[in-house]
PDB file of N, CA and C in Angstrom:
ATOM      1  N   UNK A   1    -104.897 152.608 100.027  1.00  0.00           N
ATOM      2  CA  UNK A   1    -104.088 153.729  99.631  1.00  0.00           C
ATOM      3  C   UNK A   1    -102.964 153.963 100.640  1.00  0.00           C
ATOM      4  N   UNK A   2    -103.374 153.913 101.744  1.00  0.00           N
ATOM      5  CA  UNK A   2    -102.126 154.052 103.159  1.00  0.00           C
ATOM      6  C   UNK A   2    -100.857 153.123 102.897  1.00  0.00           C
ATOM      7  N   UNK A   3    -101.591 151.529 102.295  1.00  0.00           N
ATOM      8  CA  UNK A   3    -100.546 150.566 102.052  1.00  0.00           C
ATOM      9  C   UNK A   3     -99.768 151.007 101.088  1.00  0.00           C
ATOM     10  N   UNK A   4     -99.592 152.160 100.386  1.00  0.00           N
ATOM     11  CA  UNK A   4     -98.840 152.252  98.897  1.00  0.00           C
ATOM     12  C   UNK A   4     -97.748 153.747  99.850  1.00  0.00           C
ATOM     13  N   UNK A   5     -98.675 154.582 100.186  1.00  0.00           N
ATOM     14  CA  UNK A   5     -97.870 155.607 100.935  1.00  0.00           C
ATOM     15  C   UNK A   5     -96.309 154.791 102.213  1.00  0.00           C
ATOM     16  N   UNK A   6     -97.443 154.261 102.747  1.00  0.00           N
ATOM     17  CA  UNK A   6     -96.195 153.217 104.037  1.00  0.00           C
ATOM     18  C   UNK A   6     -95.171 152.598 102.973  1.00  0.00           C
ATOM     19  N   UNK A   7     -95.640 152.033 101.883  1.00  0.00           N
ATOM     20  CA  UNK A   7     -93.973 151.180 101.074  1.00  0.00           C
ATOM     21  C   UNK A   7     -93.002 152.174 100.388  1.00  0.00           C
ATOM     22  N   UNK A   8     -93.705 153.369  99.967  1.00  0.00           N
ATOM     23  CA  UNK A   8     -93.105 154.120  99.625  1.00  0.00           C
ATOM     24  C   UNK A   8     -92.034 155.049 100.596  1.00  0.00           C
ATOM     25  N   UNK A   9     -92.668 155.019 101.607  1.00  0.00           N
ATOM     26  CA  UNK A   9     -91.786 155.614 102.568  1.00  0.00           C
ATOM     27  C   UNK A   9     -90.585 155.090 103.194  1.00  0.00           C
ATOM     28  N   UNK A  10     -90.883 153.555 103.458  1.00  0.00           N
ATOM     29  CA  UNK A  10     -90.212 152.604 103.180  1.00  0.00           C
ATOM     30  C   UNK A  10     -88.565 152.641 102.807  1.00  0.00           C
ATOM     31  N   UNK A  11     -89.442 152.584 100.887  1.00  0.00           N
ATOM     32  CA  UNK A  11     -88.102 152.237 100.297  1.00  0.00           C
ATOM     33  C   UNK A  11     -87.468 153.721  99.935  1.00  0.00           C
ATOM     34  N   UNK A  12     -88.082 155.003 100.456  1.00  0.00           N
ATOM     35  CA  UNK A  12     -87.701 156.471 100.510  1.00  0.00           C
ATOM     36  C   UNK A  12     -86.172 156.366 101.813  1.00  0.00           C
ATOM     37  N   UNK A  13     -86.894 155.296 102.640  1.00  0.00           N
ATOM     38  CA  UNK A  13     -86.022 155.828 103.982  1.00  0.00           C
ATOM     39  C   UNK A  13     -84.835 154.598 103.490  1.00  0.00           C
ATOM     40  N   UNK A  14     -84.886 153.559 102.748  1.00  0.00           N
ATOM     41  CA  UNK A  14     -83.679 152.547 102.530  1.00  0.00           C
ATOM     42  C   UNK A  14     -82.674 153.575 101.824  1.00  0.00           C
ATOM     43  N   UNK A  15     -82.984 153.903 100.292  1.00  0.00           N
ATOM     44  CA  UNK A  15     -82.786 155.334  99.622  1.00  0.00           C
ATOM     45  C   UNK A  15     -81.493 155.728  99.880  1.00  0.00           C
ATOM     46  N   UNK A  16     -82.077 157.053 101.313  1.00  0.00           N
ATOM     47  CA  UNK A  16     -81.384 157.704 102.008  1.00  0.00           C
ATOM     48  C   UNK A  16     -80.581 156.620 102.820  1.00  0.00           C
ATOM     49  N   UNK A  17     -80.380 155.892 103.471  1.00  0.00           N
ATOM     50  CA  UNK A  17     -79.633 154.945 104.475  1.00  0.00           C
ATOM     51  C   UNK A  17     -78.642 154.452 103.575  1.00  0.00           C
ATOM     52  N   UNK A  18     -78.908 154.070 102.452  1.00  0.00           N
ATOM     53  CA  UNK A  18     -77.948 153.502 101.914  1.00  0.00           C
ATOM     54  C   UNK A  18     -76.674 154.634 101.156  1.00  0.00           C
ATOM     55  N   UNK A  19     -77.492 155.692 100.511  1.00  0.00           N
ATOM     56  CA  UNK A  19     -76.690 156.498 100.203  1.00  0.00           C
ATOM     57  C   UNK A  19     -75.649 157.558 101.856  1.00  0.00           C
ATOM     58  N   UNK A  20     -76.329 157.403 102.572  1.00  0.00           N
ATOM     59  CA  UNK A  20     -75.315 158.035 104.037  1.00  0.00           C
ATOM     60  C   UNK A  20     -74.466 156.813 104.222  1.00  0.00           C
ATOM     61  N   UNK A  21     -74.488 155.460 104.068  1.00  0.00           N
ATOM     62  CA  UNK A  21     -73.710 154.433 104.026  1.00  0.00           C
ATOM     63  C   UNK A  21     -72.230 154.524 103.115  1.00  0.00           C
ATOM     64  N   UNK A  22     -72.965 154.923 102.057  1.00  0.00           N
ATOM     65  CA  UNK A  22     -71.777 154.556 100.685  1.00  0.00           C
ATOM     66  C   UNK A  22     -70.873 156.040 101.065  1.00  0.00           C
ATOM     67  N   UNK A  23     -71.803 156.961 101.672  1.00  0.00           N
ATOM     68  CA  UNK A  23     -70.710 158.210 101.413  1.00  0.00           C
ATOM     69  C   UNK A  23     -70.016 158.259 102.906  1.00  0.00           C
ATOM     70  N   UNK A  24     -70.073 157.270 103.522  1.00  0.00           N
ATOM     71  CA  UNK A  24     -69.109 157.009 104.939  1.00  0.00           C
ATOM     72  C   UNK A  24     -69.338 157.529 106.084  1.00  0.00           C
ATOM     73  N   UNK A  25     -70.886 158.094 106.205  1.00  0.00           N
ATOM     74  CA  UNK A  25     -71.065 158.324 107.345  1.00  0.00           C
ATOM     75  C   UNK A  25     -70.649 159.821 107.578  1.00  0.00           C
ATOM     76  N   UNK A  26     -70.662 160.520 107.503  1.00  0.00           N
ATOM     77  CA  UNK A  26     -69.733 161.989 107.136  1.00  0.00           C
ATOM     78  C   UNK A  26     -70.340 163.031 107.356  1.00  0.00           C
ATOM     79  N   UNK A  27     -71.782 162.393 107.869  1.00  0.00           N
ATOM     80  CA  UNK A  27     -72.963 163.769 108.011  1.00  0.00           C
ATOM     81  C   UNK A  27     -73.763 163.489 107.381  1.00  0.00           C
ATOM     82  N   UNK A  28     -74.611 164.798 107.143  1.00  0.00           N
ATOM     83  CA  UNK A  28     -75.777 165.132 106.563  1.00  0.00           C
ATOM     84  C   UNK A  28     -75.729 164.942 105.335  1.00  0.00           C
ATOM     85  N   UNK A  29     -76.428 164.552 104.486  1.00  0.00           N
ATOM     86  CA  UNK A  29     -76.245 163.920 102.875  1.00  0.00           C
ATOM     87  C   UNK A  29     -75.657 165.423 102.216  1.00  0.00           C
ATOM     88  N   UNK A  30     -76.429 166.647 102.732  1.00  0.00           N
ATOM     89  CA  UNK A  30     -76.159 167.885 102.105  1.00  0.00           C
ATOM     90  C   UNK A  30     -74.677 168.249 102.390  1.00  0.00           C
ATOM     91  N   UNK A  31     -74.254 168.009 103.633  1.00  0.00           N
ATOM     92  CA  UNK A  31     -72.482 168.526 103.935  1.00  0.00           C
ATOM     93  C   UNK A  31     -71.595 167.743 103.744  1.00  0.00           C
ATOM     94  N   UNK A  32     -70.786 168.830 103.260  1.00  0.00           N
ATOM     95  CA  UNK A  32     -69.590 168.521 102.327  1.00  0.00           C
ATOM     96  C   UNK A  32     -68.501 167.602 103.690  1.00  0.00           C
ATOM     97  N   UNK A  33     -67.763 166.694 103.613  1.00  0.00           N
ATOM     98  CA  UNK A  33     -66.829 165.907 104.159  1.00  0.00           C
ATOM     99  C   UNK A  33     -65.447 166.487 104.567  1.00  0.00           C
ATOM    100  N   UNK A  34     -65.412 166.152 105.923  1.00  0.00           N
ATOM    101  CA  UNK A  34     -64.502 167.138 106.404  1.00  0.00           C
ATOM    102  C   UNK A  34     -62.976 167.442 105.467  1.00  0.00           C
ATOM    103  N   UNK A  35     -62.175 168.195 105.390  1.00  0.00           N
ATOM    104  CA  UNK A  35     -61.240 168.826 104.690  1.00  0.00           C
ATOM    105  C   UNK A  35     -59.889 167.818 105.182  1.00  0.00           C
ATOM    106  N   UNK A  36     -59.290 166.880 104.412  1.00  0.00           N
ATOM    107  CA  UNK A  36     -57.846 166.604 104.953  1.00  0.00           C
ATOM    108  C   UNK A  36     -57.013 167.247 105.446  1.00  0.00           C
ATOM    109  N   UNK A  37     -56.386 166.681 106.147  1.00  0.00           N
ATOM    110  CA  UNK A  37     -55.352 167.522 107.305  1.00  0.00           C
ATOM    111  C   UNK A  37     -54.191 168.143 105.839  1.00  0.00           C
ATOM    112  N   UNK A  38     -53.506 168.822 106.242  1.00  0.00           N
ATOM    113  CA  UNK A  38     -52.545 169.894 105.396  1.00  0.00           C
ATOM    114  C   UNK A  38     -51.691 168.858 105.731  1.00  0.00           C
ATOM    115  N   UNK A  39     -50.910 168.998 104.732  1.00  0.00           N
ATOM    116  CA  UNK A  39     -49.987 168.010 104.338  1.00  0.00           C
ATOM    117  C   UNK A  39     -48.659 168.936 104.436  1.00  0.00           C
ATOM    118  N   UNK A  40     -47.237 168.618 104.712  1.00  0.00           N
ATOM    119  CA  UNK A  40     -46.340 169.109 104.895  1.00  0.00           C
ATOM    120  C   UNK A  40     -45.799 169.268 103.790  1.00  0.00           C
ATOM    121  N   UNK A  41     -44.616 170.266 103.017  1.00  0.00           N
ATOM    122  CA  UNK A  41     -43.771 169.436 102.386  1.00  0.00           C
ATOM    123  C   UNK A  41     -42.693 169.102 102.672  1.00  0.00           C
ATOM    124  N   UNK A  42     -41.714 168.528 101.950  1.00  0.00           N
ATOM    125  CA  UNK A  42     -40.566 167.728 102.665  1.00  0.00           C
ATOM    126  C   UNK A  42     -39.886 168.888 103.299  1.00  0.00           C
ATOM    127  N   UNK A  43     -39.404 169.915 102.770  1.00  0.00           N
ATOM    128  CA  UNK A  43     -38.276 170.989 102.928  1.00  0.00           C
ATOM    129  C   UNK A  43     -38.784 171.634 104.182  1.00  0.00           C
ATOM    130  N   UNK A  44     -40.446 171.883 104.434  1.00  0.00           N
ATOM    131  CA  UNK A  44     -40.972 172.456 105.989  1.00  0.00           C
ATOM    132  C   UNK A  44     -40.732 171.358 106.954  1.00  0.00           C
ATOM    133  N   UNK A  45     -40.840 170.086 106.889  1.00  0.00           N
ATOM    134  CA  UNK A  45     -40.408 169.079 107.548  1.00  0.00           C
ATOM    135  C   UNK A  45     -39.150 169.338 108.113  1.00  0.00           C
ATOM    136  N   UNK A  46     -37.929 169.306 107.279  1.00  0.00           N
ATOM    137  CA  UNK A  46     -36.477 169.112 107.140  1.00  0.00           C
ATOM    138  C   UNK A  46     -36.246 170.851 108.572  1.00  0.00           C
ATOM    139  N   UNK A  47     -36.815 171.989 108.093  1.00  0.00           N
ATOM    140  CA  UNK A  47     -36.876 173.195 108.752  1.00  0.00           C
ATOM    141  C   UNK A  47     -37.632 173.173 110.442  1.00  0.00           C
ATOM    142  N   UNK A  48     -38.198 172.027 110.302  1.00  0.00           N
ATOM    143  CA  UNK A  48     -39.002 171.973 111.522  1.00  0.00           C
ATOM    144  C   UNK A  48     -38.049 171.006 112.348  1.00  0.00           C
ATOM    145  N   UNK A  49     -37.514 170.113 112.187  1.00  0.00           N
ATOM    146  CA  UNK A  49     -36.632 169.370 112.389  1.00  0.00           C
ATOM    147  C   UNK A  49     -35.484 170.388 112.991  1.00  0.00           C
ATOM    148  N   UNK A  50     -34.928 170.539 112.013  1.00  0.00           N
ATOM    149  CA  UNK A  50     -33.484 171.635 112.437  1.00  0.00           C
ATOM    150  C   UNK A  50     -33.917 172.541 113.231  1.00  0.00           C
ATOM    151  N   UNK A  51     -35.341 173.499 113.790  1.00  0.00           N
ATOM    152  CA  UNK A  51     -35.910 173.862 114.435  1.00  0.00           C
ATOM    153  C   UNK A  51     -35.909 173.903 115.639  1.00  0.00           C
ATOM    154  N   UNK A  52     -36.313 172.259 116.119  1.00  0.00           N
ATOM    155  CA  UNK A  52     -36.488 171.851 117.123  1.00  0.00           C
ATOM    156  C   UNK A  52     -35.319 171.291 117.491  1.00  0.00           C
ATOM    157  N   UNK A  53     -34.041 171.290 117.163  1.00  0.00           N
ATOM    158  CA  UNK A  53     -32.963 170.478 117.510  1.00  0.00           C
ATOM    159  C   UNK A  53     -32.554 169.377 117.429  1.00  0.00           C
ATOM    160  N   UNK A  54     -33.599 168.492 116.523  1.00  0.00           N
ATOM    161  CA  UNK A  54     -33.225 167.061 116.007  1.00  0.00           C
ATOM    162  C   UNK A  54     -32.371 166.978 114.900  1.00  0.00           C
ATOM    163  N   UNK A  55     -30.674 166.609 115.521  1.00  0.00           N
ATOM    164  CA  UNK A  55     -29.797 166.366 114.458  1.00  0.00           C
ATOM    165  C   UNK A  55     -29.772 164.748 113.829  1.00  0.00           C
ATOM    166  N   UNK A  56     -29.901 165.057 112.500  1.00  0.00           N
ATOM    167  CA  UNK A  56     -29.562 163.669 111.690  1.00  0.00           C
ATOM    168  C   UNK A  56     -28.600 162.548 111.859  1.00  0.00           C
ATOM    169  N   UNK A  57     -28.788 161.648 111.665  1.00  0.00           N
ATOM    170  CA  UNK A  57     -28.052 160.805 112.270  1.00  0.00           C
ATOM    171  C   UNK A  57     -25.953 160.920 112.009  1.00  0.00           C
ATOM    172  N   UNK A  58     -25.879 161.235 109.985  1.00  0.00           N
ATOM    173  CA  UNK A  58     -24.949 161.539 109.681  1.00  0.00           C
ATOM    174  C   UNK A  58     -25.209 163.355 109.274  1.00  0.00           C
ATOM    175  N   UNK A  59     -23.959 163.982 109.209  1.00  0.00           N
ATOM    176  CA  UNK A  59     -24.222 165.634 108.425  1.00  0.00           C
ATOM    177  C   UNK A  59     -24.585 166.832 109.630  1.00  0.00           C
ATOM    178  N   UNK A  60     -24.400 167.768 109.242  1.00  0.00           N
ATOM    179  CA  UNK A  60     -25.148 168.788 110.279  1.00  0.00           C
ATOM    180  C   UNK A  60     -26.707 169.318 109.907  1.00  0.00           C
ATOM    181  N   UNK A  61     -27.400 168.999 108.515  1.00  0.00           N
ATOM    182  CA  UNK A  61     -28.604 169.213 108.334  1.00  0.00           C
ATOM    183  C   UNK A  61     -29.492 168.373 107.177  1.00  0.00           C
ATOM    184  N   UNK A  62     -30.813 168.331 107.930  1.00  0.00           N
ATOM    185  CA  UNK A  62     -31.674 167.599 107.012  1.00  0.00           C
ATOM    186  C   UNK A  62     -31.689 167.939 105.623  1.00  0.00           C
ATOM    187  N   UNK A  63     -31.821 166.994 105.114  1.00  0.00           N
ATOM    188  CA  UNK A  63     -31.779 166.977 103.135  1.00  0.00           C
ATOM    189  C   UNK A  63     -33.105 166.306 103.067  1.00  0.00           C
ATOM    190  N   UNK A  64     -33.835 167.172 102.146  1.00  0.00           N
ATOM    191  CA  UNK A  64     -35.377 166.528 101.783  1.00  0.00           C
ATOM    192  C   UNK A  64     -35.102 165.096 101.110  1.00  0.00           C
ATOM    193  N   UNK A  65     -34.365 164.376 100.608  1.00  0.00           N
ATOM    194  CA  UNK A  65     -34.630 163.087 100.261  1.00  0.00           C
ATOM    195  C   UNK A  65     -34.514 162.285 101.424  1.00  0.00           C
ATOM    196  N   UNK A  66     -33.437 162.604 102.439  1.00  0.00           N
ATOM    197  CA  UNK A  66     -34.079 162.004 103.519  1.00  0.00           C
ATOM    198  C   UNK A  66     -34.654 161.866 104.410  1.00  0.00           C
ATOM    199  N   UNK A  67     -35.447 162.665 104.439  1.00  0.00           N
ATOM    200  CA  UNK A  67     -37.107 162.478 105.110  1.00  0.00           C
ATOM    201  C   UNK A  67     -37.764 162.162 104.517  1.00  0.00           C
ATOM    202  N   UNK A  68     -37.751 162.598 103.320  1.00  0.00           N
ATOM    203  CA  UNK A  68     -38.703 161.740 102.171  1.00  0.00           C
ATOM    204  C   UNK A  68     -38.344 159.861 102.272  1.00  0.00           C
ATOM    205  N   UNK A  69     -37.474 159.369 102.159  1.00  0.00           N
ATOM    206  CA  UNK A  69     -37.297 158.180 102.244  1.00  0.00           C
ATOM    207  C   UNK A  69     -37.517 157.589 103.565  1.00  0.00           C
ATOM    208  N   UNK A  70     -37.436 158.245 104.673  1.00  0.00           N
ATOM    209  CA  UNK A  70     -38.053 158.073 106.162  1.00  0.00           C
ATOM    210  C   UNK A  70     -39.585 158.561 106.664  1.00  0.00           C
ATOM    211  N   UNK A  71     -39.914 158.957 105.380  1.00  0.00           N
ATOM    212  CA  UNK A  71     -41.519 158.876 105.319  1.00  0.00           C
ATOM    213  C   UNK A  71     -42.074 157.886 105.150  1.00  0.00           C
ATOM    214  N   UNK A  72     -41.261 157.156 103.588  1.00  0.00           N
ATOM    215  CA  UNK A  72     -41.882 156.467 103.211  1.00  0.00           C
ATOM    216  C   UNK A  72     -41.669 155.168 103.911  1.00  0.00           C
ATOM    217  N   UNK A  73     -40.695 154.646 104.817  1.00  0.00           N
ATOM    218  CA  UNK A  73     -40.458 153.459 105.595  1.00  0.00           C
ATOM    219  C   UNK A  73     -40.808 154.183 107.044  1.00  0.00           C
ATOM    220  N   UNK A  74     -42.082 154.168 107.614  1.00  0.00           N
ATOM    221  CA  UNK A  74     -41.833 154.332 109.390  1.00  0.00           C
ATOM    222  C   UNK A  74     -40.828 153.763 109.931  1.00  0.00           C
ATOM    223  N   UNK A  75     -40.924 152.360 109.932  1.00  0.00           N
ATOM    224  CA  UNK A  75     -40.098 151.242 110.874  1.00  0.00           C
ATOM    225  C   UNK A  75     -38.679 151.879 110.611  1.00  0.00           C
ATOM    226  N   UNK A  76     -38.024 152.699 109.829  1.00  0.00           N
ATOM    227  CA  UNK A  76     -36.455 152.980 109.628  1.00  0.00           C
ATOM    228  C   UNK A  76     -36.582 154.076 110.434  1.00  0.00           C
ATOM    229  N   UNK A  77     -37.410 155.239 111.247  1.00  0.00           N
ATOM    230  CA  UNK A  77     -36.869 155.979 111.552  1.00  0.00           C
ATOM    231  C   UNK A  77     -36.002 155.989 112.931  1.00  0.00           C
ATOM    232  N   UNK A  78     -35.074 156.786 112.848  1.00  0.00           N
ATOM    233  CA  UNK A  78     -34.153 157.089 114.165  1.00  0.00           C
ATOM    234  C   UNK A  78     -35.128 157.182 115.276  1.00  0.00           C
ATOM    235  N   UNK A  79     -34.763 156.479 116.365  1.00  0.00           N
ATOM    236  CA  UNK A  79     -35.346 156.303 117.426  1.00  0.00           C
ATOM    237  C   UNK A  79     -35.546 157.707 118.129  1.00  0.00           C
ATOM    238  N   UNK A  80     -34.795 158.596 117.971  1.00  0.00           N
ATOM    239  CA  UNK A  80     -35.399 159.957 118.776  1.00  0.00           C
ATOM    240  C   UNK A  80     -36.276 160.450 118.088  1.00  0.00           C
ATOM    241  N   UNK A  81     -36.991 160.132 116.816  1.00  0.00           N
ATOM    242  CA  UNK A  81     -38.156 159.812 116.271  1.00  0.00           C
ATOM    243  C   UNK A  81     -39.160 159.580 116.272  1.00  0.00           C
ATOM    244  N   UNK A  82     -38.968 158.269 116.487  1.00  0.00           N
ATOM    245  CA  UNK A  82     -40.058 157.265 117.163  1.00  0.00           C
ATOM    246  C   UNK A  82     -40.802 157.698 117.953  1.00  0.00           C
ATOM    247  N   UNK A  83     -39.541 158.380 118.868  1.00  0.00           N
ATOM    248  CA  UNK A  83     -40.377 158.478 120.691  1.00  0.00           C
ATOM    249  C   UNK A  83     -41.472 159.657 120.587  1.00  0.00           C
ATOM    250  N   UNK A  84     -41.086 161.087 119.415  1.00  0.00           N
ATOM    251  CA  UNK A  84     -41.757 162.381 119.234  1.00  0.00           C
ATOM    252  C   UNK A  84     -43.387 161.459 118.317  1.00  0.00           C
ATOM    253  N   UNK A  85     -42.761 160.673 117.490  1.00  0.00           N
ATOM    254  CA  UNK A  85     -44.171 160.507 116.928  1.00  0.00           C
ATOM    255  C   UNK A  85     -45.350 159.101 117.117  1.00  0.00           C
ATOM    256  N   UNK A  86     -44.604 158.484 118.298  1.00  0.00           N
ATOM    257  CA  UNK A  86     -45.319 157.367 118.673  1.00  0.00           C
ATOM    258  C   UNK A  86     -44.989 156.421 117.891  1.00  0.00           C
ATOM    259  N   UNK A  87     -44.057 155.880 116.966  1.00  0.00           N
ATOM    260  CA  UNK A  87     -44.447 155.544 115.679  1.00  0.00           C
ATOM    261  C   UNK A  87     -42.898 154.298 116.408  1.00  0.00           C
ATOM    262  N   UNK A  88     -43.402 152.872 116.454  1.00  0.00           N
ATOM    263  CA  UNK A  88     -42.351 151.821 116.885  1.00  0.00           C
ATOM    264  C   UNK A  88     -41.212 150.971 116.218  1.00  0.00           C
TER     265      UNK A  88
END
């Protein structure tokens, strides 16, 4: 009878291991996965920018398409850029 309890426990504890596997490691099977970071949108970007004193390369102020298009390519951004976000 012990031999049926021990396999069961077994394949109880694979079970659980595999399901904390598939859900990435994230905790406790019961807690919920941490919350993604807040996401900007372009126009608080463009305001944070003009903010801090980073003028655009052409114009006197940021236009959300182009940060949006310098989102979407890292490698294009202006080097006084780079240096604020690590990014080469």
């Amino acid at each position: 009878m012990g031999v049926f309890a021990q396999l069961d426990r077994g394949m109880t504890v694979a079970k659980l291991r595999r399901g904390r596997r598939i859900k990435g490691g994230t905790g406790w099977p019961h807690l919920r996965p941490p919350a993604p970071p807040r996401r900007r949108a372009v126009r608080e970007i463009c305001a944070v920018l003009e903010a801090e004193g980073i003028r655009p390369k052409r114009g006197e102020r940021w236009h959300p398409e182009t940060v949006r298009r310098m989102l979407a390519n890292p490698g294009d951004r202006p080097l006084t850029l780079r240096r604020r976000t690590g990014v080469s």
